[in-house]
PDB file of N, CA and C in Angstrom:
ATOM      1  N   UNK A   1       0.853  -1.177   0.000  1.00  0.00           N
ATOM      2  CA  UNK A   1       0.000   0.000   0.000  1.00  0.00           C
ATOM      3  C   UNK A   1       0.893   1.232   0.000  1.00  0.00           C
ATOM      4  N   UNK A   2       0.600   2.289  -0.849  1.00  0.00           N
ATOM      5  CA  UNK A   2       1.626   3.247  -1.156  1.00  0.00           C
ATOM      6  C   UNK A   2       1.383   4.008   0.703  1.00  0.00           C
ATOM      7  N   UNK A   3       2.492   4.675   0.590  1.00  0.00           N
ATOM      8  CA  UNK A   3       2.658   5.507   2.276  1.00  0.00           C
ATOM      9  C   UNK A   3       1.464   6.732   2.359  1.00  0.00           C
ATOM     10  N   UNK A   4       1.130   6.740   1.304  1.00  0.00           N
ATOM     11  CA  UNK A   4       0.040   8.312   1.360  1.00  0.00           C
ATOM     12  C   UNK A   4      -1.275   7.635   1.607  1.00  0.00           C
ATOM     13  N   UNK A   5      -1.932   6.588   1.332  1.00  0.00           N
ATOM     14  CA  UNK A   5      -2.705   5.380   1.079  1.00  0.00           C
ATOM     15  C   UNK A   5      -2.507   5.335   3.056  1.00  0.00           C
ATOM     16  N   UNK A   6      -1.730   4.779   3.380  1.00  0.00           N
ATOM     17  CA  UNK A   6      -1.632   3.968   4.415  1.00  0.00           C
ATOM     18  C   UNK A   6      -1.938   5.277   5.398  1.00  0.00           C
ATOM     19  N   UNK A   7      -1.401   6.107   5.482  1.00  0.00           N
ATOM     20  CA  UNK A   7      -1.072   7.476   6.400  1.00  0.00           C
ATOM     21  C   UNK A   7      -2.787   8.354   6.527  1.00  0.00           C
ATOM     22  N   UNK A   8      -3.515   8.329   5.080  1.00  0.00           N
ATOM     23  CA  UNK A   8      -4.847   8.703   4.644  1.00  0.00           C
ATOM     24  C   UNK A   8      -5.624   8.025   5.744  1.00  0.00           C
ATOM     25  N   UNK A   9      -5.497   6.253   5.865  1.00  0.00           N
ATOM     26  CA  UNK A   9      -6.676   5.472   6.270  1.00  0.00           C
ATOM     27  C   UNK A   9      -6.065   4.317   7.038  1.00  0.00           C
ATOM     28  N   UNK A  10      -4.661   4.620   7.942  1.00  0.00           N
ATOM     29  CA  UNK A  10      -4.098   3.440   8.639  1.00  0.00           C
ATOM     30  C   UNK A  10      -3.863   1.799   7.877  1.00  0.00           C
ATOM     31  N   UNK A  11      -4.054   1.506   8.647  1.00  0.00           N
ATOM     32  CA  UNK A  11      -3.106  -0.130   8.330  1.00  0.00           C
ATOM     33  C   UNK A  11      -4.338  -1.067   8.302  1.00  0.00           C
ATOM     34  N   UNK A  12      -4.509  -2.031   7.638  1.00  0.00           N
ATOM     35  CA  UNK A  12      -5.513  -2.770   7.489  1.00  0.00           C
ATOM     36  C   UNK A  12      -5.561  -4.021   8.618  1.00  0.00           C
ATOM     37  N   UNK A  13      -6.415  -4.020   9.372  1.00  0.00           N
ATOM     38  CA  UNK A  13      -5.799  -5.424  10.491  1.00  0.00           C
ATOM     39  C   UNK A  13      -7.174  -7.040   9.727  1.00  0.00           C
ATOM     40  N   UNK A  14      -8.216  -6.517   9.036  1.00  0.00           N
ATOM     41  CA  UNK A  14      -8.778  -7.516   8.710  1.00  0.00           C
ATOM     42  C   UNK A  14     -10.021  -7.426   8.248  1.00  0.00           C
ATOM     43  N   UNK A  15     -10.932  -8.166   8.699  1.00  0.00           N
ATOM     44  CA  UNK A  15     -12.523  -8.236   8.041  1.00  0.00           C
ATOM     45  C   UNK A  15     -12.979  -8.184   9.295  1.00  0.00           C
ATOM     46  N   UNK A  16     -14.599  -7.882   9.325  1.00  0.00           N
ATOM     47  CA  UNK A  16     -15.148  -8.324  10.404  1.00  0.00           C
ATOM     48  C   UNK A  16     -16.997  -8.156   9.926  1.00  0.00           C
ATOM     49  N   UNK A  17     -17.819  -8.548  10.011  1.00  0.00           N
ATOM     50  CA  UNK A  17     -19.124  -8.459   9.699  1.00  0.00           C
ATOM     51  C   UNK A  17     -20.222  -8.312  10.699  1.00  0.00           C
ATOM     52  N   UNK A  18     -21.520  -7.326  10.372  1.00  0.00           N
ATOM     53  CA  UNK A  18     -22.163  -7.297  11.532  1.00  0.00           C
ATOM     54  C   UNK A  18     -23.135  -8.821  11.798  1.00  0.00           C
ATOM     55  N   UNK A  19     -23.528  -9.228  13.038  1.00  0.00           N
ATOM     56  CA  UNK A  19     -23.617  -9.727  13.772  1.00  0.00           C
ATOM     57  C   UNK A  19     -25.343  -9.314  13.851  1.00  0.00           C
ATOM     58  N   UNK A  20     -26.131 -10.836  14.063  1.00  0.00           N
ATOM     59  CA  UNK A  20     -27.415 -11.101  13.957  1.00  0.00           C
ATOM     60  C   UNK A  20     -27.969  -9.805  14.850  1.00  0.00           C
ATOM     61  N   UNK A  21     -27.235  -9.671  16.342  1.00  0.00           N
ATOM     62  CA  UNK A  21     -27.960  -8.557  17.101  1.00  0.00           C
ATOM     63  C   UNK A  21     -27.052  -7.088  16.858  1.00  0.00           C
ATOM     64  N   UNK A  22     -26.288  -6.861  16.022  1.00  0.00           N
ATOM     65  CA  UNK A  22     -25.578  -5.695  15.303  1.00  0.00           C
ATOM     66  C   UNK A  22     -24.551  -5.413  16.090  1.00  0.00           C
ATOM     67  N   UNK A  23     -23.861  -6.914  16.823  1.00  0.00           N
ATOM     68  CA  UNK A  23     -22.678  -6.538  17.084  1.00  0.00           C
ATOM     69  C   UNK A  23     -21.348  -6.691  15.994  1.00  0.00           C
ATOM     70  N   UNK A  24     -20.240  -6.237  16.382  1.00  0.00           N
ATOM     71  CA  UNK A  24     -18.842  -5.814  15.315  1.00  0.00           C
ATOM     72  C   UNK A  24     -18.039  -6.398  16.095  1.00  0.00           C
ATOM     73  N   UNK A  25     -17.540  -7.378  15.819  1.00  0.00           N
ATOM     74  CA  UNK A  25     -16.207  -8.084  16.549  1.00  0.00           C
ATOM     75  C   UNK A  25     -14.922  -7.025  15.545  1.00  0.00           C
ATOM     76  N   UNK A  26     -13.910  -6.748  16.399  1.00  0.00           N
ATOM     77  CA  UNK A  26     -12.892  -6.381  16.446  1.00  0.00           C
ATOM     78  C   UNK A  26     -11.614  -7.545  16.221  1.00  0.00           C
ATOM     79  N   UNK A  27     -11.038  -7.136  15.273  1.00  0.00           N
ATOM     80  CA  UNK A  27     -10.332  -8.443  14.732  1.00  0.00           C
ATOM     81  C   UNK A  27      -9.180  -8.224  15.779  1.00  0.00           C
ATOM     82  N   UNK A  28      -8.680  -9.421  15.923  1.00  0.00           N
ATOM     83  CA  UNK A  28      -7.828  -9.695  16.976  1.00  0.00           C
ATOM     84  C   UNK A  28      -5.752  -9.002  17.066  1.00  0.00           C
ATOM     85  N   UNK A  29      -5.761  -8.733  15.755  1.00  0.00           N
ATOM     86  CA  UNK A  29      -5.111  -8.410  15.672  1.00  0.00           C
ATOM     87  C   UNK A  29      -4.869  -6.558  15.503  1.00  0.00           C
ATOM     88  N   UNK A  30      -5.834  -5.734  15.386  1.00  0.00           N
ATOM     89  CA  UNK A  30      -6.388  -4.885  15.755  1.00  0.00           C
ATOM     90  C   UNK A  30      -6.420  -4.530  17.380  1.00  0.00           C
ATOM     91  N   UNK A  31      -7.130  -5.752  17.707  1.00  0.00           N
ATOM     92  CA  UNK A  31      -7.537  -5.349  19.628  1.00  0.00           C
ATOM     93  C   UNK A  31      -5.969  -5.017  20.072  1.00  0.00           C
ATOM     94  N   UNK A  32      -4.812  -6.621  19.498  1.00  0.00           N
ATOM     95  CA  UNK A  32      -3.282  -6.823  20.199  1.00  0.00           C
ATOM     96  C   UNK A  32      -2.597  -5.778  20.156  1.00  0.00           C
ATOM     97  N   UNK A  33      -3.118  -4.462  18.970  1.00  0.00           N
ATOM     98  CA  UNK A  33      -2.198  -3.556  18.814  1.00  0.00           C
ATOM     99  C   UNK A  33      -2.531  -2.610  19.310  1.00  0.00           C
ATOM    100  N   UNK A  34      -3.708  -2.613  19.813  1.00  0.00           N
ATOM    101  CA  UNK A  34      -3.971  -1.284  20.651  1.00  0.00           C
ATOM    102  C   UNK A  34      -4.193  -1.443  21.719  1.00  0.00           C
ATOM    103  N   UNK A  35      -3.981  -2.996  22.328  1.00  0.00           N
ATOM    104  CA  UNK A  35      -4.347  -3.011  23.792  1.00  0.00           C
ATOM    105  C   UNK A  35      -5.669  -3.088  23.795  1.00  0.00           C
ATOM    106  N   UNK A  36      -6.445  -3.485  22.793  1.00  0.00           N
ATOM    107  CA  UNK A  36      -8.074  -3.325  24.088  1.00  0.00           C
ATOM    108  C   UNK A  36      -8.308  -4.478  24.136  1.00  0.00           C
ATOM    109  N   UNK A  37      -9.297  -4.176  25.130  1.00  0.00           N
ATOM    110  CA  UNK A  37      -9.706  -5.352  26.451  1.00  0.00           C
ATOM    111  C   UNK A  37     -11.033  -5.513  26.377  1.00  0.00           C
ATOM    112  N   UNK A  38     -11.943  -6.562  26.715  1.00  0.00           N
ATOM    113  CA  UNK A  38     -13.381  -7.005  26.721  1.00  0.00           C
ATOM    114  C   UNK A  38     -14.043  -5.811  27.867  1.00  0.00           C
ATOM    115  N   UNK A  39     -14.611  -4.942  27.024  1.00  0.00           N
ATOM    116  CA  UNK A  39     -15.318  -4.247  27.920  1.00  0.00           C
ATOM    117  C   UNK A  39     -15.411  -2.581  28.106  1.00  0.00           C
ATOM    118  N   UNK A  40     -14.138  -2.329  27.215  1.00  0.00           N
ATOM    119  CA  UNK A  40     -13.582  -1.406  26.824  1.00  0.00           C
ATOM    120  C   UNK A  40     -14.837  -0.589  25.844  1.00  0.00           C
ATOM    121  N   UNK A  41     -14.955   0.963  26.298  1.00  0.00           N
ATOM    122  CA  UNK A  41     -15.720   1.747  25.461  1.00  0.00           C
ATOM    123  C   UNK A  41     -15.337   2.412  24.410  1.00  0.00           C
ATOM    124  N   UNK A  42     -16.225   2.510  23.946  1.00  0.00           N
ATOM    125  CA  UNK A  42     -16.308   3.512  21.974  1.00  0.00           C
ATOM    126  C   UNK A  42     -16.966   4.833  22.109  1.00  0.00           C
ATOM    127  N   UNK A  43     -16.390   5.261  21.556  1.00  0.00           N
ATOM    128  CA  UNK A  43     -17.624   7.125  21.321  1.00  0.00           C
ATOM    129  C   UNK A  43     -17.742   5.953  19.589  1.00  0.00           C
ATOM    130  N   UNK A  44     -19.015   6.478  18.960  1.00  0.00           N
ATOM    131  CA  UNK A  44     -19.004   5.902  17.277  1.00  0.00           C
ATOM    132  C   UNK A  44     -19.410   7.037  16.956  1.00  0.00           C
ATOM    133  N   UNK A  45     -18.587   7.221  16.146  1.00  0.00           N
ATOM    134  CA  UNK A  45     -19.236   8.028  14.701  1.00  0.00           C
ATOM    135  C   UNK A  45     -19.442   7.866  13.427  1.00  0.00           C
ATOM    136  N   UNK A  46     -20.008   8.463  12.281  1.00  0.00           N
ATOM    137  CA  UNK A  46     -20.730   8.336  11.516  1.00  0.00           C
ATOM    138  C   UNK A  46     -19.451   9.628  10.257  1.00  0.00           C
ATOM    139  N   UNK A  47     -19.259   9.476   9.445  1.00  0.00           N
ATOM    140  CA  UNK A  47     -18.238  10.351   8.964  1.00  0.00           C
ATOM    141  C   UNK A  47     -18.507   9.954   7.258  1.00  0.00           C
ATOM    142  N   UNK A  48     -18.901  10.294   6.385  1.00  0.00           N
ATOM    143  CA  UNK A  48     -19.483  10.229   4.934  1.00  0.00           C
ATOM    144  C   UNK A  48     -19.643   8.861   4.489  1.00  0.00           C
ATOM    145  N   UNK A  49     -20.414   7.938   5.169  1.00  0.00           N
ATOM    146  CA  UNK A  49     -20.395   6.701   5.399  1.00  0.00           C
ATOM    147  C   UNK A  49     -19.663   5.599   5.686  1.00  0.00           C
ATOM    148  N   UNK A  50     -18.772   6.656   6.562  1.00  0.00           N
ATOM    149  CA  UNK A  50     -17.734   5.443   7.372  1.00  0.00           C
ATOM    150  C   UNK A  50     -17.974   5.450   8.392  1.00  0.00           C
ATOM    151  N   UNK A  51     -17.885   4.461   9.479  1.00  0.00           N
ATOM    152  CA  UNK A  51     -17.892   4.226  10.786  1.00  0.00           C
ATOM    153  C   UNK A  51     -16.609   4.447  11.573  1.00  0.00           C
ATOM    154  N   UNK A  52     -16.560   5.200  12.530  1.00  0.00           N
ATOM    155  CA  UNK A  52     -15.751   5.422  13.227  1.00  0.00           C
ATOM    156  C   UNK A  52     -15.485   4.974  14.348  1.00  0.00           C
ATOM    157  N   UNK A  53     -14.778   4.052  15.414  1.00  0.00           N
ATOM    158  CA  UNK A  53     -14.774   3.438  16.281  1.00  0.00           C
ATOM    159  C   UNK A  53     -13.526   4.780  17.632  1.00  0.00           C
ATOM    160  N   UNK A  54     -13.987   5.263  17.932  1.00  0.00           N
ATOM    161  CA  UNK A  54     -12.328   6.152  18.906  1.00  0.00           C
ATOM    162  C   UNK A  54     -13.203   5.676  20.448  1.00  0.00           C
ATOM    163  N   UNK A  55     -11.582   5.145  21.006  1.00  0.00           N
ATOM    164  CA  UNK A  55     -11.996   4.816  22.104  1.00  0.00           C
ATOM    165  C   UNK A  55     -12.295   5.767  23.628  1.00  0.00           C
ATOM    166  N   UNK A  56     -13.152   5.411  24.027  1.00  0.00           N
ATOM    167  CA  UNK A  56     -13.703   6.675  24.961  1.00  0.00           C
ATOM    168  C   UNK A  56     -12.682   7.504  25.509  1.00  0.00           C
ATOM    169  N   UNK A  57     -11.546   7.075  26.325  1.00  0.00           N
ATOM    170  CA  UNK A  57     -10.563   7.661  26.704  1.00  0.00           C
ATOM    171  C   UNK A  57      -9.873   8.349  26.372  1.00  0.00           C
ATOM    172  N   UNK A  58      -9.279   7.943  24.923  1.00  0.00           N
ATOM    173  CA  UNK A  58      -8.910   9.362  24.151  1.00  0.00           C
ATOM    174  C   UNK A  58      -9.887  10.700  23.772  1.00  0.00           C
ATOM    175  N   UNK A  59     -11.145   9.983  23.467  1.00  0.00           N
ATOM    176  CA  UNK A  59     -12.281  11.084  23.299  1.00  0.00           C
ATOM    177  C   UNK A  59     -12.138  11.712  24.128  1.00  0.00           C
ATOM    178  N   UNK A  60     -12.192  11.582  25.460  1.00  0.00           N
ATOM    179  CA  UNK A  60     -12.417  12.299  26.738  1.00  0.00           C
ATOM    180  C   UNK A  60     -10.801  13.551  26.813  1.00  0.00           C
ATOM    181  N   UNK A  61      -9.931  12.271  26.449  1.00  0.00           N
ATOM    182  CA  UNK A  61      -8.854  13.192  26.501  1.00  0.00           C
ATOM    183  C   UNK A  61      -8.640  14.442  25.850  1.00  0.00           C
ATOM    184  N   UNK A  62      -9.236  14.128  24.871  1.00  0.00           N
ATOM    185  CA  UNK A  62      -9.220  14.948  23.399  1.00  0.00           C
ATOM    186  C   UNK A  62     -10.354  16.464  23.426  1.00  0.00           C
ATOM    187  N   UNK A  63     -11.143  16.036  24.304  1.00  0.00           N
ATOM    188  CA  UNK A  63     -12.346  17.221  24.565  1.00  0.00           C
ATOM    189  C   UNK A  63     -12.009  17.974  26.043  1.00  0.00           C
ATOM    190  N   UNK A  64     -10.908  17.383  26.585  1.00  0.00           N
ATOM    191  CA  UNK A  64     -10.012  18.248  27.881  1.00  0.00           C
ATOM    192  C   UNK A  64      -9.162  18.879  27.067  1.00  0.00           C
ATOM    193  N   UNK A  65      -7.990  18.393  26.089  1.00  0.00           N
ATOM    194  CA  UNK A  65      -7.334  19.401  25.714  1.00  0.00           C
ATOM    195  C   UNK A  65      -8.059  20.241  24.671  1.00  0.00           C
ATOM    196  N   UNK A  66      -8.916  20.138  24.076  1.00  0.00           N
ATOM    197  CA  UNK A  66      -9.300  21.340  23.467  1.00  0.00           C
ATOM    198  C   UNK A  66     -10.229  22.257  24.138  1.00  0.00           C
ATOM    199  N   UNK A  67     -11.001  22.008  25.634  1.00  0.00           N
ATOM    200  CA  UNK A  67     -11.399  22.559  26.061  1.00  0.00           C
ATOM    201  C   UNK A  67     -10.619  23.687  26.917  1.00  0.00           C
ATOM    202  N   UNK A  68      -9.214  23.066  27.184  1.00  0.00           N
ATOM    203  CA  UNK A  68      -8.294  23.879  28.150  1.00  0.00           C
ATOM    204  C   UNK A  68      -7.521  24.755  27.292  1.00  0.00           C
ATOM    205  N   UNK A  69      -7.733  24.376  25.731  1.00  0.00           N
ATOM    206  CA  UNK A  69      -6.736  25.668  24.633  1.00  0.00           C
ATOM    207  C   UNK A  69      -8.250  26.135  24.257  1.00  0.00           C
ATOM    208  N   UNK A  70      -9.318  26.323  24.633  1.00  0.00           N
ATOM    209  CA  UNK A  70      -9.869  27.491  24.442  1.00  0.00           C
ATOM    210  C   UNK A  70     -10.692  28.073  25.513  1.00  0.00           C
ATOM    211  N   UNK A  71      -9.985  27.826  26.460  1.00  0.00           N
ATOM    212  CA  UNK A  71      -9.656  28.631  28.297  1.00  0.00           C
ATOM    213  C   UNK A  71      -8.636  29.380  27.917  1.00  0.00           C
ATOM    214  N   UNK A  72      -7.685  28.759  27.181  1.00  0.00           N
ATOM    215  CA  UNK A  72      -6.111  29.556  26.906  1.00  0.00           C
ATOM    216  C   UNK A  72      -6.597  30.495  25.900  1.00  0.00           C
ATOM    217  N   UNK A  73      -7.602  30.545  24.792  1.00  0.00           N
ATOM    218  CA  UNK A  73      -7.213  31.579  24.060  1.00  0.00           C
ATOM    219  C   UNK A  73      -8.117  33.429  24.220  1.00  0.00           C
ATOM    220  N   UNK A  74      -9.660  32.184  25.292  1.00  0.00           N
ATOM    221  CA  UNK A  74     -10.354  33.314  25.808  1.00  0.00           C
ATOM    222  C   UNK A  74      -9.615  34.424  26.875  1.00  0.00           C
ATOM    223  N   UNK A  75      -8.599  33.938  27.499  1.00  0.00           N
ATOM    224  CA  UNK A  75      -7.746  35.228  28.183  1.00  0.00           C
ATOM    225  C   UNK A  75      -7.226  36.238  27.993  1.00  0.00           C
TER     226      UNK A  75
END
């Protein structure tokens, strides 16, 4: 996969299909590289018909630092 390709839309870890009650298994090699664990939360989003999976923790992280650089810029 060319580097602009890969950098655009990450690394491919596999397949996965929805599930009779609309669950998404997470391919295993996916989970090994990021560490997640059975139980572990998602924010999902919806993005020009892609699904987005970001895991809650960074979300959370991610809406502290931009909440604290625009504390920083209202001063």
């Amino acid at each position: 996969m060319p580097k602009a390709i890969k950098e655009l839309w990450g690394a491919i870890h596999g397949t996965t299909s929805l599930g009779e009650r609309g669950q998404v298994v997470v391919p295993k090699k996916l989970r090994d590289s990021l560490g997640l664990e059975k139980g572990d939360d998602f924010v999902v989003l919806e993005k020009g018909g892609a699904i987005v999976f970001i895991p809650s923790g960074i979300m959370s992280k991610f809406v502290a630092d931009i909440t604290g650089q625009l504390k920083n810029i209202k001063k």
